[in-house]
Each structure stands twice: as structure tokens, then as C-alpha cells.
N, C-alpha and C. Protein backbone atom coordinates (compact mmCIF):
# COMPACT_ATOMS: atom_id res chain seq x y z
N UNK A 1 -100.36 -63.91 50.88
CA UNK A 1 -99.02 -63.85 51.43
C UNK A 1 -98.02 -63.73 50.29
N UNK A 2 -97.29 -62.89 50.29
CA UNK A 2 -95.58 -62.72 49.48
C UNK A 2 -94.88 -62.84 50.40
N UNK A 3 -93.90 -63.34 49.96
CA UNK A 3 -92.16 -63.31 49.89
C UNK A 3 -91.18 -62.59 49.41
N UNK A 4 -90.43 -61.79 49.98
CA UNK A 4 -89.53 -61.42 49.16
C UNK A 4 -88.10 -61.18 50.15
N UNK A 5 -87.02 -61.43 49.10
CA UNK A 5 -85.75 -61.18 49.47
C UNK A 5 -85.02 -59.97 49.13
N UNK A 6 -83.94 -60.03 50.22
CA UNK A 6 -83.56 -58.49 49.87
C UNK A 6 -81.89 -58.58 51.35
N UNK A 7 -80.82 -58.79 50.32
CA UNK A 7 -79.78 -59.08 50.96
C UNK A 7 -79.73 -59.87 51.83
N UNK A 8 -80.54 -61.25 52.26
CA UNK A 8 -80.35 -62.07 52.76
C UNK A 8 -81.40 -62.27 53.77
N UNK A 9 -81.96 -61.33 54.16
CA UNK A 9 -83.55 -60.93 54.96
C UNK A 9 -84.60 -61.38 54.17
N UNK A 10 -85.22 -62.41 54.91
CA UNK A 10 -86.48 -62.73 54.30
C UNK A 10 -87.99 -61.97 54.79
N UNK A 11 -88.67 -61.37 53.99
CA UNK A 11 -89.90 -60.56 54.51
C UNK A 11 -90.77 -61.55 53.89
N UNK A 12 -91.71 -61.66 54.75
CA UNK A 12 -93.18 -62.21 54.55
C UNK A 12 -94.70 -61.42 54.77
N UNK A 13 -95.33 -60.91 53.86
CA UNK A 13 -95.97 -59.95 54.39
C UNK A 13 -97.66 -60.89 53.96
N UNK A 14 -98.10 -60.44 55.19
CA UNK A 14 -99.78 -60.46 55.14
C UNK A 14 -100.78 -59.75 55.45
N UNK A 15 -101.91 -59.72 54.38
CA UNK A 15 -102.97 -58.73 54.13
C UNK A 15 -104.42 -59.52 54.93
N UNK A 16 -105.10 -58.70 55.87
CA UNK A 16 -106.17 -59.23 55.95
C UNK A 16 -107.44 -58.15 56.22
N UNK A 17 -108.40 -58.60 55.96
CA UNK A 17 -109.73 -57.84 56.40
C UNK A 17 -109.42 -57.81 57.98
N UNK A 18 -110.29 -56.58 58.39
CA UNK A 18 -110.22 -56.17 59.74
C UNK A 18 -111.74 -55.49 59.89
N UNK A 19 -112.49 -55.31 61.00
CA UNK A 19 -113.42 -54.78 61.23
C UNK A 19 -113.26 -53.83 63.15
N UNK A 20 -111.92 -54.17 63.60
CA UNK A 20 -111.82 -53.27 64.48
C UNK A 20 -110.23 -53.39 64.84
N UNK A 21 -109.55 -52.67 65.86
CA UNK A 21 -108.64 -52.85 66.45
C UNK A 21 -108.18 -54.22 67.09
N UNK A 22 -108.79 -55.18 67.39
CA UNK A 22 -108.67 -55.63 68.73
C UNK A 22 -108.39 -57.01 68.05
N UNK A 23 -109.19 -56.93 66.93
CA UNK A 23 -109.13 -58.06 65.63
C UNK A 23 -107.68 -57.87 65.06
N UNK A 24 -107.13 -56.88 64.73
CA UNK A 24 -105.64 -56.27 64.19
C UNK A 24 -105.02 -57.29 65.01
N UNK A 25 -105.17 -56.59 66.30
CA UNK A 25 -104.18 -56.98 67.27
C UNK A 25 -103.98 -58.59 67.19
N UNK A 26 -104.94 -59.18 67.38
CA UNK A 26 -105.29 -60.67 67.41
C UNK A 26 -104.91 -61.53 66.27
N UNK A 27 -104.72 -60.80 65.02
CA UNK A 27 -103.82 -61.71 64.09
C UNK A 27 -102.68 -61.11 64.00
N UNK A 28 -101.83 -60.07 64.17
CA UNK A 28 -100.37 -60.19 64.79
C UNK A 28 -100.01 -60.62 65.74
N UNK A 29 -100.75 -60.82 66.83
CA UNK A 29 -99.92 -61.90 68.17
C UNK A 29 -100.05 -63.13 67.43
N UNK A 30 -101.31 -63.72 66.61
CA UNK A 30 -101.21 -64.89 65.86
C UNK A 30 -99.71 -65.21 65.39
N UNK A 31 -99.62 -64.35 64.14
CA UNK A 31 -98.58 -64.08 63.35
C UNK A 31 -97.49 -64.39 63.89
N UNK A 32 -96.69 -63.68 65.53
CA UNK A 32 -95.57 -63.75 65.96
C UNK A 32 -95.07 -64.85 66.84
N UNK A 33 -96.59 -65.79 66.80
CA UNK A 33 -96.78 -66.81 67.11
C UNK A 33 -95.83 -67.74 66.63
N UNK A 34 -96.63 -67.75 65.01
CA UNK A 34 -96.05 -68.84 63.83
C UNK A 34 -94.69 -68.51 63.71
N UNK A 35 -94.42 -67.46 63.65
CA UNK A 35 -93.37 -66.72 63.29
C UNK A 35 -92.19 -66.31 64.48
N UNK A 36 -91.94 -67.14 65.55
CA UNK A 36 -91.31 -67.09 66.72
C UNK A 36 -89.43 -66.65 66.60
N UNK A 37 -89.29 -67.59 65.59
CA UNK A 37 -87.94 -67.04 64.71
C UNK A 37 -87.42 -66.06 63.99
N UNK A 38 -88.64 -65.08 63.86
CA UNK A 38 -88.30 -63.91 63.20
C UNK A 38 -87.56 -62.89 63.78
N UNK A 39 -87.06 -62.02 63.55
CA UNK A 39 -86.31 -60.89 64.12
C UNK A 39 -87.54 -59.98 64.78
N UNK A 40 -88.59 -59.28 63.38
CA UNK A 40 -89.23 -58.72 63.67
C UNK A 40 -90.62 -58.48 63.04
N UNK A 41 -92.17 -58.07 63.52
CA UNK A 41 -93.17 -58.67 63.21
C UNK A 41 -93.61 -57.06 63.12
N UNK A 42 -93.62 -56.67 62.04
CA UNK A 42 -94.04 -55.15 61.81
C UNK A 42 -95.27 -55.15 61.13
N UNK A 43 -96.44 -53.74 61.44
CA UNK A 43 -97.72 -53.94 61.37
C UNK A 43 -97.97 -52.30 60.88
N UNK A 44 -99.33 -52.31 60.34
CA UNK A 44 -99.73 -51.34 59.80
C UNK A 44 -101.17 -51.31 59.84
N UNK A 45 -102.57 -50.43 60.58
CA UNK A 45 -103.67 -51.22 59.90
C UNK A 45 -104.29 -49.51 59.65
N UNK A 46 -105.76 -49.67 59.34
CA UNK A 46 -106.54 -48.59 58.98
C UNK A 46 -107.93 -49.10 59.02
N UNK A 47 -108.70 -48.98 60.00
CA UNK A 47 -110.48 -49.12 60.53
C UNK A 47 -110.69 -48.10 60.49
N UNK A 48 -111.94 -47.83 60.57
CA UNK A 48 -113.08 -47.16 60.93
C UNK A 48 -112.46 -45.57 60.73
N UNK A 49 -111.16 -45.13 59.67
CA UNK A 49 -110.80 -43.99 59.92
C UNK A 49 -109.62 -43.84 61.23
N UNK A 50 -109.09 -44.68 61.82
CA UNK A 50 -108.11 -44.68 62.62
C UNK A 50 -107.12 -45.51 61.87
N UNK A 51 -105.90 -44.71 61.99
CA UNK A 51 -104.39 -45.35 61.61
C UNK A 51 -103.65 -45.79 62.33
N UNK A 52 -102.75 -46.79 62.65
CA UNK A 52 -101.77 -46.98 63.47
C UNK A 52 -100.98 -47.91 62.84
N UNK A 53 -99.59 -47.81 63.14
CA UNK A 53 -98.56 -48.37 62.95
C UNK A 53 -97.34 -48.91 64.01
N UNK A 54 -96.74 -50.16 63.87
CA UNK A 54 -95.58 -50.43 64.74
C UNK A 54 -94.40 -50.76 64.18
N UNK A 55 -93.20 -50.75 64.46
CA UNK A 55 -91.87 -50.71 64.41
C UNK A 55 -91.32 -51.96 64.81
N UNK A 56 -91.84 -52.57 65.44
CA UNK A 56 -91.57 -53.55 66.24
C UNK A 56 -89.84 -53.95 66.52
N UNK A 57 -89.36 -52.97 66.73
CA UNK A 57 -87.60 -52.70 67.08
C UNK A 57 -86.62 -52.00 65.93
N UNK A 58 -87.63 -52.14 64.73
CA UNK A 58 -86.53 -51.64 63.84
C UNK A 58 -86.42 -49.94 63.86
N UNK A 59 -85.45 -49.65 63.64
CA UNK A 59 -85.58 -48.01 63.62
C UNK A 59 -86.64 -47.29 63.50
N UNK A 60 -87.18 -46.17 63.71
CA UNK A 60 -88.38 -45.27 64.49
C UNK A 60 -88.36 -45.03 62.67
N UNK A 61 -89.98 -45.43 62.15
CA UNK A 61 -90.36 -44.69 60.80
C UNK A 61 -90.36 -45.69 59.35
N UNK A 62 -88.87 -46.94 59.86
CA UNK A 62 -88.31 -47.79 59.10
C UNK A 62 -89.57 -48.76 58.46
N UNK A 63 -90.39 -48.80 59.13
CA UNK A 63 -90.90 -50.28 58.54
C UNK A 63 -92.30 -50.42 58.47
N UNK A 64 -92.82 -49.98 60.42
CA UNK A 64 -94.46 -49.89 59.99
C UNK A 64 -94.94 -48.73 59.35
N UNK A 65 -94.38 -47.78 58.93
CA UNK A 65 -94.85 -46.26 58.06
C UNK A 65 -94.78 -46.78 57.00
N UNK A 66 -93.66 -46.87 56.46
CA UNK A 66 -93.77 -47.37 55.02
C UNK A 66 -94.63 -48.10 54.63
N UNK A 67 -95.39 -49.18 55.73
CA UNK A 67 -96.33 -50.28 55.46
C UNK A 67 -97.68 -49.60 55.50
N UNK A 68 -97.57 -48.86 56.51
CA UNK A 68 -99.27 -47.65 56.17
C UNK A 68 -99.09 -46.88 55.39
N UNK A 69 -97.93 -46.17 54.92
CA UNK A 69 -97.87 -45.63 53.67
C UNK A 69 -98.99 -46.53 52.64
N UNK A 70 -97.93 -47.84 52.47
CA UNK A 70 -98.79 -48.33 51.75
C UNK A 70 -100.16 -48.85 51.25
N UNK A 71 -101.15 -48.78 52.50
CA UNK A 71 -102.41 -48.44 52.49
C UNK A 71 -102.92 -47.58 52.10
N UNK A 72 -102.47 -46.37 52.98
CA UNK A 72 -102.52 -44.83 52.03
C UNK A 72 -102.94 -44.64 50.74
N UNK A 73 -101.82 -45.29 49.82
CA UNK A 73 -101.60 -44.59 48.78
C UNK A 73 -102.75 -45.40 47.71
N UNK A 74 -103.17 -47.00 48.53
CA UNK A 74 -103.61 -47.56 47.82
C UNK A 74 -105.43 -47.16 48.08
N UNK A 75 -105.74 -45.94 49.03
CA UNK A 75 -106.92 -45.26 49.75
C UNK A 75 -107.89 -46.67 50.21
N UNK A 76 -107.02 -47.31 50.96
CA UNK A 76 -107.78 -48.69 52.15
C UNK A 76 -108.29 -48.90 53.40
N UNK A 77 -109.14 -48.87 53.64
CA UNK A 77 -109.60 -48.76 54.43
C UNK A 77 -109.68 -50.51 55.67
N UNK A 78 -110.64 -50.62 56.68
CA UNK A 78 -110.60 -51.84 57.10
C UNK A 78 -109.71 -52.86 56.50
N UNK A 79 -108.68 -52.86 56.58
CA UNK A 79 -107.04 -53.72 56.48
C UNK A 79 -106.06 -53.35 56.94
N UNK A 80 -105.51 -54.63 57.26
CA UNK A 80 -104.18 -55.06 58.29
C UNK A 80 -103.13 -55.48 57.50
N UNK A 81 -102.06 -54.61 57.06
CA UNK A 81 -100.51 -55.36 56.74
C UNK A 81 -99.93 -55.77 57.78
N UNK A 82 -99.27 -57.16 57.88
CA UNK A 82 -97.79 -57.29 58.67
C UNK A 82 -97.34 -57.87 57.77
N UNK A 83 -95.60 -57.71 58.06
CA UNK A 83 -94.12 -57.92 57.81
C UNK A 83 -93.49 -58.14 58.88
N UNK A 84 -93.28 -59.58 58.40
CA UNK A 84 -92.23 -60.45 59.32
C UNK A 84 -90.96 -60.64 58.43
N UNK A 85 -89.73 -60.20 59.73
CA UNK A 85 -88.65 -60.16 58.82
C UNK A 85 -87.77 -61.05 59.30
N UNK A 86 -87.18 -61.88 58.65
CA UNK A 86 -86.39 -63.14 58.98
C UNK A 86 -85.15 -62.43 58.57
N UNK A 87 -84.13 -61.79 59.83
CA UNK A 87 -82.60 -61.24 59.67
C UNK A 87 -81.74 -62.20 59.03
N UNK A 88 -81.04 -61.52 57.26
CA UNK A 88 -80.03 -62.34 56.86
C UNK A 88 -78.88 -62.19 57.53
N UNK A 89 -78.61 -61.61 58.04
CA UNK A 89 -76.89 -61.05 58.36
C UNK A 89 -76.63 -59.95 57.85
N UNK A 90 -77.19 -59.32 57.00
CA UNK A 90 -76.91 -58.02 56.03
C UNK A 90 -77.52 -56.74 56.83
N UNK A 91 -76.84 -55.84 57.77
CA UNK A 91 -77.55 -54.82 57.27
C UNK A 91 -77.71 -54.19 56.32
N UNK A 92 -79.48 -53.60 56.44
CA UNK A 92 -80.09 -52.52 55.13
C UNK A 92 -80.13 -51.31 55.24
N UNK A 93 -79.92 -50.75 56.44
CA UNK A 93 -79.97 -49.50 56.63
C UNK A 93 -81.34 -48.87 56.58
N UNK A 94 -81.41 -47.16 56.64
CA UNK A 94 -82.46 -47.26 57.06
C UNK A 94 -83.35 -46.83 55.75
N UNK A 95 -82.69 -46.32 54.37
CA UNK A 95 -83.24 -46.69 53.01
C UNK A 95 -83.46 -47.77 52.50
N UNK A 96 -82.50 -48.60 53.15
CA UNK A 96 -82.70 -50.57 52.56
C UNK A 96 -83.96 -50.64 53.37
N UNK A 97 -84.28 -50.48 54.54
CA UNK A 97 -85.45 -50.86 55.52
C UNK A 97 -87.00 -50.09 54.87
N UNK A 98 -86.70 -49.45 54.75
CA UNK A 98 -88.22 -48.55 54.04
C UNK A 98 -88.50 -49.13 52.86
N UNK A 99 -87.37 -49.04 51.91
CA UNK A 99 -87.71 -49.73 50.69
C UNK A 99 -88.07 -51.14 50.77
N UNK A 100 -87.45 -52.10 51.64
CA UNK A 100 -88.37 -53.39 51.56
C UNK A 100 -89.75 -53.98 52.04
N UNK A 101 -89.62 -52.80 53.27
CA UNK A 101 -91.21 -53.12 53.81
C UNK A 101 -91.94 -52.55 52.93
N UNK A 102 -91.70 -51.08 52.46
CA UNK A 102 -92.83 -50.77 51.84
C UNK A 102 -92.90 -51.49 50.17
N UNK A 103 -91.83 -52.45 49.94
CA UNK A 103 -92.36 -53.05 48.32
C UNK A 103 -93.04 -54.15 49.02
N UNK A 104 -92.80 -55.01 50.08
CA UNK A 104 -93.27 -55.99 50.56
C UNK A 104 -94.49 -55.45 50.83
N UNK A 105 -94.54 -55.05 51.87
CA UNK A 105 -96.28 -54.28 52.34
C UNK A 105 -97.30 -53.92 50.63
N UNK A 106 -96.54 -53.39 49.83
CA UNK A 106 -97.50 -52.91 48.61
C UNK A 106 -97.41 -54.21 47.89
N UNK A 107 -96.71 -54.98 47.69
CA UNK A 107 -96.85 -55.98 46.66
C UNK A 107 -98.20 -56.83 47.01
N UNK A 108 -97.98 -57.00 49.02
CA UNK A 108 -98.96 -57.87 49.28
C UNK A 108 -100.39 -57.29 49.25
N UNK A 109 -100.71 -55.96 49.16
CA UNK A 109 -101.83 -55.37 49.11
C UNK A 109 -102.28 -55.26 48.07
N UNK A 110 -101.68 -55.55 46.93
CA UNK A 110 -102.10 -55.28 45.82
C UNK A 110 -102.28 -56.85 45.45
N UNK A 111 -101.93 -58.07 45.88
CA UNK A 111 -102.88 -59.20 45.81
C UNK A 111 -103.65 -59.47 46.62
N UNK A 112 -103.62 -58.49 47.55
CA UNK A 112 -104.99 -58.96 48.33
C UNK A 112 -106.15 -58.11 47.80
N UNK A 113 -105.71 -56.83 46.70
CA UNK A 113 -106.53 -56.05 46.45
C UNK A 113 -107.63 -56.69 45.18
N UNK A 114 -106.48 -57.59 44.28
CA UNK A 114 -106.52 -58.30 43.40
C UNK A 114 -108.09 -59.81 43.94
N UNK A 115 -107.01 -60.32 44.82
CA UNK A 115 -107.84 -61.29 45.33
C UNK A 115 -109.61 -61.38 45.56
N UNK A 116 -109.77 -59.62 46.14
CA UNK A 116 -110.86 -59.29 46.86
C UNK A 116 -112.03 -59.05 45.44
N UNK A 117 -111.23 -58.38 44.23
CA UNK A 117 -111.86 -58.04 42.89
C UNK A 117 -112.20 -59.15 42.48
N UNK A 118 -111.58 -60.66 42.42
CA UNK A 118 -112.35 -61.62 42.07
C UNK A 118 -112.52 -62.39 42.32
N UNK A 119 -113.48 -61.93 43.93
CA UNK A 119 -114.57 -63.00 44.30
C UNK A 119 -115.95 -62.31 44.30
């Protein structure tokens, strides 16, 4: 899990192993669980060769793309990003919005990528 801030919006993003859809699904309802106060609970995953992404209200492209972007680029397979975003008061617009999910989404993939190398 990371943290990061960004005009007053707190993002929390988490990386996990996945072995199907249904598993995805089942730790973001977790997630929006814990996370009941959040604005919004944005997701990204990649199994078996299937992609999908959600928005979860923020502008169409804003948040879960950037977050599968960030899988993408990192060529990942079986893993799940979400980003939960705790609204400061600030709007980011929709360059502030891409740019934080997707540093949030990549920062956290790259310690979970980290994590996975040494065990």
C-alpha cells in the first residue's frame, strides 16, 4: 500500500495477486468496504489476458486507464490495482486526475513488483 497527496486528495493505492475476475471483484467490494468515506474506489486489473478497468464516477478515462496503463507499461499480468481517493476540496482536473492515479497506481506496482522479487 502507498499514499500519496496531491492538493489535498488523499490516494491510497493497492496491489494484489489475482488468479481470476471474480477474485478482482471481491477485493474491491472489500476495499470500498474499509474505505466507506472515500469519494472514489478506482480499479484496474489484467488475468488470464483480459483487461478491464473502472472509473468509479470520476471522469470517463481519468483514473482507471491511467491505472491499467500502469500495468501495461510495467507488462503484468494476474494483478489488481485500486485507488481510493479521499476528496480534498481541490479540484484536479482532468490532467491533475490522470497524473495522480497513474503515479499512485505505478508507485504501488512497483512495490509490489519489488516486494514479489524478494521473496
Amino acid at each position: 500500500m502507498i499514499e500519496l497527496i496531491e492538493k489535498k486528495s488523499r490516494f491510497i493505492a493497492f496491489a494484489a495477486g489475482i488468479t481470476d475476475e471474480s477474485e478482482a471483484l471481491a477485493i474491491v467490494e472489500r476495499l470500498k468496504k474499509e474505505h466507506k468515506r472515500s469519494r472514489h474506489t478506482v480499479y484496474a486489473y489484467a488475468v488470464a489476458g483480459k483487461e478491464k478497468f473502472n472509473d468509479d464516477g470520476e471522469p470517463n478515462g481519468t483514473a482507471g486507464l491511467p491505472a491499467l496503463n500502469a500495468i501495461k507499461r510495467r507488462n503484468l499480468d494476474n494483478v489488481l490495482i485500486v485507488v481510493v481517493r479521499y476528496f480534498g476540496g481541490v479540484l484536479l482536473g482532468k490532467g491533475g486526475l490522470i497524473r495522480a492515479y497513474g503515479k499512485a497506481a505505478g508507485q504501488e506496482l512497483d512495490r509490489y513488483i519489488k516486494e514479489k522479487s524478494e521473496k
